[in-house]
Each structure stands twice: as structure tokens, then as C-alpha cells.
N, C-alpha and C. Protein backbone atom coordinates (compact mmCIF):
# COMPACT_ATOMS: atom_id res chain seq x y z
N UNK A 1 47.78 39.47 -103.25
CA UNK A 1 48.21 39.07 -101.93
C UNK A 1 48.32 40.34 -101.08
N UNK A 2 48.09 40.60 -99.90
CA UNK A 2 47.67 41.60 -99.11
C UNK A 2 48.60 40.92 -97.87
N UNK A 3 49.34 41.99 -96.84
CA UNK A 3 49.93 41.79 -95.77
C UNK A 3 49.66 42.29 -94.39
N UNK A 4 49.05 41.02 -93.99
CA UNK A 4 48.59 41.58 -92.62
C UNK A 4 48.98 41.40 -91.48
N UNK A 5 50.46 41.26 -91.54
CA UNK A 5 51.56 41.60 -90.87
C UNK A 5 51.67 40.26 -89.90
N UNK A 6 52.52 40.06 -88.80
CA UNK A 6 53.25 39.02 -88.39
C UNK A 6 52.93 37.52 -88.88
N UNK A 7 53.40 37.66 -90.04
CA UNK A 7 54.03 36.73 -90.84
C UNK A 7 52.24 36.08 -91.99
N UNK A 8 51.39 36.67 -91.83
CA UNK A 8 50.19 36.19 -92.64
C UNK A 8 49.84 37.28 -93.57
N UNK A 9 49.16 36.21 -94.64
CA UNK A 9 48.90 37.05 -96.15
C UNK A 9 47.65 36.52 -96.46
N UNK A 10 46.80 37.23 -96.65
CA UNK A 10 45.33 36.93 -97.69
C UNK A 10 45.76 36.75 -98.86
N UNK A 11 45.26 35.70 -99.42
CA UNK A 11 44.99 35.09 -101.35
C UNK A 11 43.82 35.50 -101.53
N UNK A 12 43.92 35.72 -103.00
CA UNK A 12 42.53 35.62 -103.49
C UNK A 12 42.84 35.95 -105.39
N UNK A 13 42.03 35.14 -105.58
CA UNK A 13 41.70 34.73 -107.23
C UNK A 13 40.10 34.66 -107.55
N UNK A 14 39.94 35.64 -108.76
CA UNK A 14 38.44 35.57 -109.13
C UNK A 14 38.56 35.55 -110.42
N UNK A 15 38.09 34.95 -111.20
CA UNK A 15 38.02 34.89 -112.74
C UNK A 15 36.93 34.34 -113.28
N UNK A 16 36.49 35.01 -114.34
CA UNK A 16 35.58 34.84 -115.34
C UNK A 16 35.65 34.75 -116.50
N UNK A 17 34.50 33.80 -117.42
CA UNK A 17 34.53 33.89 -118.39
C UNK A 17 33.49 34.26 -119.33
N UNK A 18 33.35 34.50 -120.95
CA UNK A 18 32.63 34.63 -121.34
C UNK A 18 32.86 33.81 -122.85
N UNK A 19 31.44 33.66 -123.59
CA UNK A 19 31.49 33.44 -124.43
C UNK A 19 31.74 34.39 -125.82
N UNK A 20 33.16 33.58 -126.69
CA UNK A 20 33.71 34.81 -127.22
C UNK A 20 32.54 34.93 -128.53
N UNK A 21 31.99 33.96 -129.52
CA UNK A 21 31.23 34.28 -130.29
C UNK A 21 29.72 35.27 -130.28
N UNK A 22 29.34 35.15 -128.70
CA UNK A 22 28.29 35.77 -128.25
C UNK A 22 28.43 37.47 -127.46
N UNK A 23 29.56 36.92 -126.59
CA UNK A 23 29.82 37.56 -125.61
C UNK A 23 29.14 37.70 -124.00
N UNK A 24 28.16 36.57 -124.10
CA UNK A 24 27.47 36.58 -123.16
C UNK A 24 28.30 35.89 -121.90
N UNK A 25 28.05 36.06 -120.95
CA UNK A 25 28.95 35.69 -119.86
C UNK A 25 27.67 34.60 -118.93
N UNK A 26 28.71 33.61 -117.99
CA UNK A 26 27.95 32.80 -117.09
C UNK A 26 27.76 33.69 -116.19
N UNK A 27 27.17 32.45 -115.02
CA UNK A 27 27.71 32.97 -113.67
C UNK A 27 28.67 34.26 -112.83
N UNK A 28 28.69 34.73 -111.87
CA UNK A 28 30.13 35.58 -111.77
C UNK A 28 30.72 34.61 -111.55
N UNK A 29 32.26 35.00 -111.54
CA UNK A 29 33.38 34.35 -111.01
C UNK A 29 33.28 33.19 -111.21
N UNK A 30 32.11 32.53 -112.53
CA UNK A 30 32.14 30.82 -112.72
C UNK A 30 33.76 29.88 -113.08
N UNK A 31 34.71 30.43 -113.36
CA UNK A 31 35.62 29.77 -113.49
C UNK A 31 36.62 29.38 -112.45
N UNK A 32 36.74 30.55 -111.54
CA UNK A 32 38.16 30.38 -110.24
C UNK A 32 37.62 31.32 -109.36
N UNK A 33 36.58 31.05 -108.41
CA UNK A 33 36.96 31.78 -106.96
C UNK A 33 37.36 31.55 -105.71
N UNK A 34 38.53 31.80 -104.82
CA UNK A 34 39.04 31.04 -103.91
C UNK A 34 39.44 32.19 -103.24
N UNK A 35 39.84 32.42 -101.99
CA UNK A 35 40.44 33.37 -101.05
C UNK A 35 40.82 31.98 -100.15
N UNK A 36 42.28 32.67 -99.21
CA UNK A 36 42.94 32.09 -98.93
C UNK A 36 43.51 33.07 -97.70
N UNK A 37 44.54 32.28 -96.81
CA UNK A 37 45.54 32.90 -95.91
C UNK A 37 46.75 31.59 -95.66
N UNK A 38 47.43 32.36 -95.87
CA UNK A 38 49.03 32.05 -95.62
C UNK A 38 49.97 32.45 -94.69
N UNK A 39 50.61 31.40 -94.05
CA UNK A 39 51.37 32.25 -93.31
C UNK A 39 52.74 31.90 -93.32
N UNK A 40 53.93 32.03 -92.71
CA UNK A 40 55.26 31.43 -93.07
C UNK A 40 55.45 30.08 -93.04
N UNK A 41 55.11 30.50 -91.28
CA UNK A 41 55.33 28.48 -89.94
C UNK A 41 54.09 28.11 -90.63
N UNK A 42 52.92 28.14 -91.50
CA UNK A 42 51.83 26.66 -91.30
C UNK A 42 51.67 26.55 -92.36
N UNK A 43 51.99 27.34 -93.44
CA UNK A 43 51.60 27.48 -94.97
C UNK A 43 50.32 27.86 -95.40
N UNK A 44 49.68 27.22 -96.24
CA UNK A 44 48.52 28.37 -97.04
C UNK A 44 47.18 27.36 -96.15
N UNK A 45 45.90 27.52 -96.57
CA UNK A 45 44.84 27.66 -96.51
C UNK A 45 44.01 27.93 -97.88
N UNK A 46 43.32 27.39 -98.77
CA UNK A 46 42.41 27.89 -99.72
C UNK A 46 41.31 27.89 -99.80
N UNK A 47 39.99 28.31 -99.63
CA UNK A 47 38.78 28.59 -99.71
C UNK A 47 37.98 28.77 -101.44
N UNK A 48 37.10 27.85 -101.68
CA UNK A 48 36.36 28.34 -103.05
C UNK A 48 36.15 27.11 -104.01
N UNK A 49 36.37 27.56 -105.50
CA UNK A 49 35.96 27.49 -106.48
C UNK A 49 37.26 27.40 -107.31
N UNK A 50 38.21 25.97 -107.52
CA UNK A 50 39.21 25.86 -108.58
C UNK A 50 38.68 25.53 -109.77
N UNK A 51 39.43 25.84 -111.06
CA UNK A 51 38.76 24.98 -112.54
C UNK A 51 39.22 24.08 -112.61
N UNK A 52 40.68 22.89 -112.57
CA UNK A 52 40.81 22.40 -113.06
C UNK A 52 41.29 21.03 -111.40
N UNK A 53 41.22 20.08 -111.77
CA UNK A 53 42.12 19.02 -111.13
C UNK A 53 42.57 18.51 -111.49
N UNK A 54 44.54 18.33 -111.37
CA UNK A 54 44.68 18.07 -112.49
C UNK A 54 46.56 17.24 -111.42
N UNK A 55 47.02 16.03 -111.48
CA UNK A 55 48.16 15.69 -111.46
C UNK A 55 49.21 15.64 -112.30
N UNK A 56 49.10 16.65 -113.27
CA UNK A 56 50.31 16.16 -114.26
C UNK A 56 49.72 15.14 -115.38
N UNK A 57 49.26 14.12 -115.02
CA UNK A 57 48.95 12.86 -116.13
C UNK A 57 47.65 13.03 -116.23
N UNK A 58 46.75 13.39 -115.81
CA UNK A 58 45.16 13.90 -116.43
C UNK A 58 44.91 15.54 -115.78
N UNK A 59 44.14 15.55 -116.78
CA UNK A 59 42.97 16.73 -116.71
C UNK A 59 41.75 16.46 -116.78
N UNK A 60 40.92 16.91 -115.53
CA UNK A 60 39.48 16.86 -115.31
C UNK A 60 38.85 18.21 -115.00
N UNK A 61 37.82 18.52 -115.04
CA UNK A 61 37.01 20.02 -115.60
C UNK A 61 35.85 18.78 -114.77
N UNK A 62 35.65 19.16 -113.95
CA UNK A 62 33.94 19.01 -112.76
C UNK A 62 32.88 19.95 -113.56
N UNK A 63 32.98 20.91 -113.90
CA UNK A 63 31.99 21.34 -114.31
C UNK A 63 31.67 21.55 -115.85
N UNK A 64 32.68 20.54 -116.56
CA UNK A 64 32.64 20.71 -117.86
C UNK A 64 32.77 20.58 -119.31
């Protein structure tokens, strides 16, 4: 999170994975990429690439 002063913040999440038996990796950032801004008064904003959707009572994986 980064502060860019009267009262807003940049997000950002990038994650990857790889395969542990191989080690070979996907895509970049195939698991979580999102950037974002936040501010106090309007709240967040998210941009990207989540892994999971998920309410509490299921889990779904879109890509998997």
C-alpha cells in the first residue's frame, strides 16, 4: 500500500505460482493480479485478476 496523500492509497497484489514437482511456472502473475485505490470517504476500488470466489459456504477456482 503506497500513500498518496489526502486521504488515498494504491493496492496492489501479484502472485505466482509454480509447479512444485517440476518447477516450471505458468503465466506471470497467473494466480492474483489486481491494483487498486482507496480512499477514506468512498472506500476501495479493485482492478485485475482474483483466485478464488468464494462466500463462506463454497469455493470456486474459474480457472481451475
Amino acid at each position: 500500500m503506497e500513500d498518496l496523500g489526502g486521504g488515498y492509497r494504491t493496492l496492489f497484489h501479484l502472485e505466482n505460482s509454480f509447479n512444485a514437482m517440476n518447477g516450471q511456472s505458468g503465466s506471470l502473475f497467473n494466480r492474483w493480479a489486481t491494483i487498486g485505490l482507496f480512499n477514506v470517504d468512498f472506500g476501495t476500488v479493485l482492478l485485475g485478476r482474483e483466485l478464488f470466489i468464494s462466500n463462506g459456504v463454497w469455493d470456486f477456482d474459474p480457472f481451475g
